[in-house]
N, C-alpha and C. Protein backbone atom coordinates (compact mmCIF):
# COMPACT_ATOMS: atom_id res chain seq x y z
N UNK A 1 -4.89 -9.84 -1.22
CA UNK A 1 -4.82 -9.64 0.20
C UNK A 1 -5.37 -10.89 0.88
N UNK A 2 -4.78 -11.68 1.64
CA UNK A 2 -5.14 -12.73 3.11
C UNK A 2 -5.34 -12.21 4.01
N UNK A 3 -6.61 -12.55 4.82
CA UNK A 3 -6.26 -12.50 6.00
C UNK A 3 -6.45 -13.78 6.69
N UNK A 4 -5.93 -14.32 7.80
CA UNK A 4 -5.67 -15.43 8.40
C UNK A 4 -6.18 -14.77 9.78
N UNK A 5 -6.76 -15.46 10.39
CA UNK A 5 -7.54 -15.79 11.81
C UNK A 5 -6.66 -16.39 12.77
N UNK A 6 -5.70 -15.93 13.33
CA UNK A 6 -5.05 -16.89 14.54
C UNK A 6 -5.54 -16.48 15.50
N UNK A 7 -6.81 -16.30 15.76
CA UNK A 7 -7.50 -16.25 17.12
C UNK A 7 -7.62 -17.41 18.19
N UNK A 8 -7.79 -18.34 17.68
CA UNK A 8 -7.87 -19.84 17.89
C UNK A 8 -6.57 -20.78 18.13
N UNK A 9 -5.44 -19.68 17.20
CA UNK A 9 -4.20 -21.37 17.63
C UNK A 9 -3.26 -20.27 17.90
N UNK A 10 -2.62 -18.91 17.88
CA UNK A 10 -1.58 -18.06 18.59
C UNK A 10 -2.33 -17.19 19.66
N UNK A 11 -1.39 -16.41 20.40
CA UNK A 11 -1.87 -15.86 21.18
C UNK A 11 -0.89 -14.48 20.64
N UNK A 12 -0.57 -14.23 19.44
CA UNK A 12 0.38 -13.70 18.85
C UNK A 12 -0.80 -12.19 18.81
N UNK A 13 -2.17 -12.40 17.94
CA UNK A 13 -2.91 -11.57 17.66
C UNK A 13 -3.76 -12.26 17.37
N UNK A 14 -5.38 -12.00 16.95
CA UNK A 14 -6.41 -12.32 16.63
C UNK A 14 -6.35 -12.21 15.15
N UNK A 15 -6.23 -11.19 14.20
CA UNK A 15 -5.93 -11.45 12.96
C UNK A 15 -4.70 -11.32 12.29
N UNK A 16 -4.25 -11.64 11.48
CA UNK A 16 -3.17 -11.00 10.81
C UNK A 16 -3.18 -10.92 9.23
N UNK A 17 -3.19 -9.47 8.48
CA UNK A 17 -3.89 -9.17 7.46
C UNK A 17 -1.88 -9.13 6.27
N UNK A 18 -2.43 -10.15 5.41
CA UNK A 18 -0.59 -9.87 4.78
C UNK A 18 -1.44 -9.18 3.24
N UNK A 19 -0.78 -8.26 2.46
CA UNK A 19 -0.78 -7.95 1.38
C UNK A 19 0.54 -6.96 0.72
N UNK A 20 0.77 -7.06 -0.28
CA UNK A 20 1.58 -6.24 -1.27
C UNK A 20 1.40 -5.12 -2.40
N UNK A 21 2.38 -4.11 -2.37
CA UNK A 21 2.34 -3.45 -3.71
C UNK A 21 3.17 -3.57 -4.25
N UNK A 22 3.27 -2.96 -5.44
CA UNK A 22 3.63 -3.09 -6.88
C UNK A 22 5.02 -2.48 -6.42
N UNK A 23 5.16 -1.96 -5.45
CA UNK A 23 6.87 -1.22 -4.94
C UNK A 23 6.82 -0.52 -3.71
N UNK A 24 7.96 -0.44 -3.01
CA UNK A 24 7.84 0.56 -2.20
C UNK A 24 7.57 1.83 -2.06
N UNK A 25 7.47 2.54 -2.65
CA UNK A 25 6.49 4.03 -2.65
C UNK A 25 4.96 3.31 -2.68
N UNK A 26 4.44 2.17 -3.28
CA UNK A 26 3.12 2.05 -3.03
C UNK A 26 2.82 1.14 -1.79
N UNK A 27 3.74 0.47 -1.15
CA UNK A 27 3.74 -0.25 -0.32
C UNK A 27 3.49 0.86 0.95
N UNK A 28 4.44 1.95 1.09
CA UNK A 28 3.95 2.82 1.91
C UNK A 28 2.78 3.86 1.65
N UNK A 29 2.69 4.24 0.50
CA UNK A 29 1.37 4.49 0.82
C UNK A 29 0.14 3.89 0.99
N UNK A 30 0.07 2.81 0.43
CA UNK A 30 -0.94 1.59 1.10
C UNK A 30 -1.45 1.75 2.75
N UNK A 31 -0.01 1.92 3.63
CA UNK A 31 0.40 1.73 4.82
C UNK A 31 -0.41 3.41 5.48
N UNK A 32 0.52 4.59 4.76
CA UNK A 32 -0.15 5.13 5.29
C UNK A 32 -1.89 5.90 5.11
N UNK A 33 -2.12 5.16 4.00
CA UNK A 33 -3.51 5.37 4.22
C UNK A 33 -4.27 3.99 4.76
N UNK A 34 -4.02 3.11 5.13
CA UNK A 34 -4.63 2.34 6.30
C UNK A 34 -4.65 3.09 7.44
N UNK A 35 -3.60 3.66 8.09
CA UNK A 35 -3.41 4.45 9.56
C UNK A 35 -4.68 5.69 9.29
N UNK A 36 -4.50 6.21 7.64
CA UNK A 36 -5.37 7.16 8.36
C UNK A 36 -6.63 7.02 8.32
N UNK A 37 -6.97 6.01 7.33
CA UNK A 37 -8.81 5.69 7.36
C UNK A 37 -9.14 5.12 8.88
N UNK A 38 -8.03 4.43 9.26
CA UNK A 38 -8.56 3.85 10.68
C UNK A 38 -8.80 4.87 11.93
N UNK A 39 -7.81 6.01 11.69
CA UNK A 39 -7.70 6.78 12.61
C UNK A 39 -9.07 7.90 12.53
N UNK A 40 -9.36 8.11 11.04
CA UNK A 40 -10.56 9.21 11.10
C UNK A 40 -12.02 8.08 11.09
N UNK A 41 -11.78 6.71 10.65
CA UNK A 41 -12.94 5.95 10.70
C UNK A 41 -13.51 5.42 11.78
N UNK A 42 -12.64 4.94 12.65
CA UNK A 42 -12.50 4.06 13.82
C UNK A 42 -11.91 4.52 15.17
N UNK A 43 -11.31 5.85 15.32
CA UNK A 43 -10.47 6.24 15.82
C UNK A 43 -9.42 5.69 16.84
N UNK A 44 -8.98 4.98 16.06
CA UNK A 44 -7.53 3.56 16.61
C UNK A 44 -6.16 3.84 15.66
N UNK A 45 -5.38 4.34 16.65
CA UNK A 45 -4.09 4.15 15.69
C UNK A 45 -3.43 2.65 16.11
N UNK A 46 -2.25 2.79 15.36
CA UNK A 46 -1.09 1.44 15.55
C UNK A 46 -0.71 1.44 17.32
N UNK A 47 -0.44 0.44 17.81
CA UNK A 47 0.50 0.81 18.74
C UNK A 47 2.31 0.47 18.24
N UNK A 48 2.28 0.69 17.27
CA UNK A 48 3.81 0.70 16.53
C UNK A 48 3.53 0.16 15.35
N UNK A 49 4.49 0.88 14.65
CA UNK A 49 4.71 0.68 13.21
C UNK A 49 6.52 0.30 12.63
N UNK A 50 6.32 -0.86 12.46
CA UNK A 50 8.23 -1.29 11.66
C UNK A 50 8.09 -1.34 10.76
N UNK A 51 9.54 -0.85 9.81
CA UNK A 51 9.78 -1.10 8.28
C UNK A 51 9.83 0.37 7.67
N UNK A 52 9.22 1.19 7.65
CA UNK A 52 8.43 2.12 7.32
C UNK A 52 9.82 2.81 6.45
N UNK A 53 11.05 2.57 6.93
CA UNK A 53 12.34 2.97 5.95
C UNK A 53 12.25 2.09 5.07
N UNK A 54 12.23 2.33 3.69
CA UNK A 54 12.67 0.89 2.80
C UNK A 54 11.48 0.48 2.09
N UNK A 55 10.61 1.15 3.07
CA UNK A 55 9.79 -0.26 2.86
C UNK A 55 9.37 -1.84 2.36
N UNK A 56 10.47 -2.07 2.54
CA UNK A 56 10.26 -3.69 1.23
C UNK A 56 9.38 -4.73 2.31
N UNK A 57 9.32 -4.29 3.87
CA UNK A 57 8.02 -5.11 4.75
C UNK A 57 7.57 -4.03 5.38
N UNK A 58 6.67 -3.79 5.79
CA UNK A 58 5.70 -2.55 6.69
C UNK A 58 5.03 -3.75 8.09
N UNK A 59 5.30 -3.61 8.88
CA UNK A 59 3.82 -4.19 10.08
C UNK A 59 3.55 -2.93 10.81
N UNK A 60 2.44 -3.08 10.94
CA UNK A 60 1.42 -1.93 11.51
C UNK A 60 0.87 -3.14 12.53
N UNK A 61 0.85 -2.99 13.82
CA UNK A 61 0.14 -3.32 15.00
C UNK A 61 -0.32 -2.77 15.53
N UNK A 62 -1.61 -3.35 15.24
CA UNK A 62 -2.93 -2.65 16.12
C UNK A 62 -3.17 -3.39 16.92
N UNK A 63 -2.69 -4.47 17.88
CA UNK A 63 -2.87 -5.49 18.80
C UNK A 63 -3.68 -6.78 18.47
N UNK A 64 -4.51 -6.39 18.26
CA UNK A 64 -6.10 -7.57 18.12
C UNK A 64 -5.90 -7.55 16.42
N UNK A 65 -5.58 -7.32 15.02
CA UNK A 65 -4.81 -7.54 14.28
C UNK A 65 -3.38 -6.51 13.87
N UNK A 66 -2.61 -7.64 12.98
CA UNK A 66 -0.95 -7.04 12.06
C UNK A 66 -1.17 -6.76 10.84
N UNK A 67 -0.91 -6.27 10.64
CA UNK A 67 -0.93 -5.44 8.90
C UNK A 67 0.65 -5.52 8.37
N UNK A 68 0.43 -6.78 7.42
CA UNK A 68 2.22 -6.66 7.01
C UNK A 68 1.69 -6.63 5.34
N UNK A 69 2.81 -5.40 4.96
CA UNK A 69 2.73 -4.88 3.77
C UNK A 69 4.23 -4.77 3.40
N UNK A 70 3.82 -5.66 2.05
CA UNK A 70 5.18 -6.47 1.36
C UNK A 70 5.40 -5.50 -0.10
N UNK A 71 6.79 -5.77 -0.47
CA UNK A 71 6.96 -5.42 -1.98
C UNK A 71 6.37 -6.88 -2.45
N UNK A 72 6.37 -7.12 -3.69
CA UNK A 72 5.72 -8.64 -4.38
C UNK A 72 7.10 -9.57 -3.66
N UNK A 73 8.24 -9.26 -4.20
CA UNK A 73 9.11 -9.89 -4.13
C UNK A 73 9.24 -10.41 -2.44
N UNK A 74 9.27 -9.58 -1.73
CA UNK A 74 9.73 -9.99 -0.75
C UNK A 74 8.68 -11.10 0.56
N UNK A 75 7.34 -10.46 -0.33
CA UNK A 75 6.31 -11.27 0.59
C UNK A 75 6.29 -12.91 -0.20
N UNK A 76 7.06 -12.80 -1.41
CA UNK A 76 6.93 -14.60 -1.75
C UNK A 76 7.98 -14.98 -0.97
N UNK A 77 9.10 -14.03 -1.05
CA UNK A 77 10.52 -14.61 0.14
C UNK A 77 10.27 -14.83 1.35
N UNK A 78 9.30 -14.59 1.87
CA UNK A 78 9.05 -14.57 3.21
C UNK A 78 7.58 -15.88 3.73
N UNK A 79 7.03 -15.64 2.64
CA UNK A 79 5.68 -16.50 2.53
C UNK A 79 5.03 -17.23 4.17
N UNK A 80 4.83 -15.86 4.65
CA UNK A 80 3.89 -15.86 6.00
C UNK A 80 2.90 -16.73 5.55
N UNK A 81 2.01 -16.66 4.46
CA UNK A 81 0.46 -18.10 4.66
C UNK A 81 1.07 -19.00 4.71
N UNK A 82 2.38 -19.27 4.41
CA UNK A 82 2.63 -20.66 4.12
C UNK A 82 3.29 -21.30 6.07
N UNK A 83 3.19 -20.00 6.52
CA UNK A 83 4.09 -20.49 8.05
C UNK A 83 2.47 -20.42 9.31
N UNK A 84 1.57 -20.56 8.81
CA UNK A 84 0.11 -20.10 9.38
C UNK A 84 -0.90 -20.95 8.31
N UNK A 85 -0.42 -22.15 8.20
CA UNK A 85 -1.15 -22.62 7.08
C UNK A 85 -2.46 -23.57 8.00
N UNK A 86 -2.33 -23.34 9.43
CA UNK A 86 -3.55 -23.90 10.30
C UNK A 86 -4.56 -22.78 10.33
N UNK A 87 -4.40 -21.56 10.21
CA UNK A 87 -5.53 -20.46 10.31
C UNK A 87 -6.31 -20.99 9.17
N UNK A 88 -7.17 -20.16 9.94
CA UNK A 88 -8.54 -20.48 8.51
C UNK A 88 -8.10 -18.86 7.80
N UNK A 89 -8.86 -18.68 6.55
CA UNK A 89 -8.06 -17.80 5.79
C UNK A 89 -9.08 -17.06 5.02
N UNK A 90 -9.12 -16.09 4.57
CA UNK A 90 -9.88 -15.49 4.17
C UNK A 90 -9.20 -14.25 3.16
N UNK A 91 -9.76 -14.75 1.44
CA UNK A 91 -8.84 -14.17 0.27
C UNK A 91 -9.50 -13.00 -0.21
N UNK A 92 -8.92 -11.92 -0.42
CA UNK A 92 -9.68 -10.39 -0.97
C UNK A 92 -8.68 -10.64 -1.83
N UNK A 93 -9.55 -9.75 -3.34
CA UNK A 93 -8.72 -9.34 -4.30
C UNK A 93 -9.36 -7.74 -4.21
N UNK A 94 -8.36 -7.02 -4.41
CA UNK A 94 -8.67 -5.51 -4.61
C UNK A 94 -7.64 -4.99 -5.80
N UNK A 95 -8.26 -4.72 -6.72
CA UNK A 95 -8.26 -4.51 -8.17
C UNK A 95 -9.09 -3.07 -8.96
């Protein structure tokens, strides 16, 4: 999991959090248990959610950060760090 800080150089969002699962059935559930820890933890939902058919990309916008949740494949096809490579960045492994 990345997250990248464009607080400083977009006005897009303040964070934007990219990670993947192992497939789409885990890609969405990834997705929907982010919505709900946030919602019973924090009490903040999305203000919209795309992808959510398919799932092979998920974004969850919560305004102030994006939550894009990839199959493996498709987040190297797409390779968001590499288009945000001025944010400062910040690497989780969750294992």
């Amino acid at each position: 999991m990345v997250v990248l800080k464009l607080k400083d150089i977009s006005n897009i969002t303040d964070y934007m959090v990219i990670c993947h699962g192992n497939s789409t059935r885990q890609s969405s559930a990834i997705s929907d248990e982010i919505q709900r820890k946030l919602r019973k933890d924090f009490k903040i939902k999305p203000f919209g959610v795309e992808g959510k058919t398919g799932s092979e990309w998920i974004l969850v916008d919560y305004v102030d950060f994006i939550i894009h949740l990839f199959t493996e494949e498709t987040r190297q096809k797409y390779a968001l760090e590499k288009l945000w490579m001025d944010a400062k960045r910040y690497n989780f492994y969750i294992g």
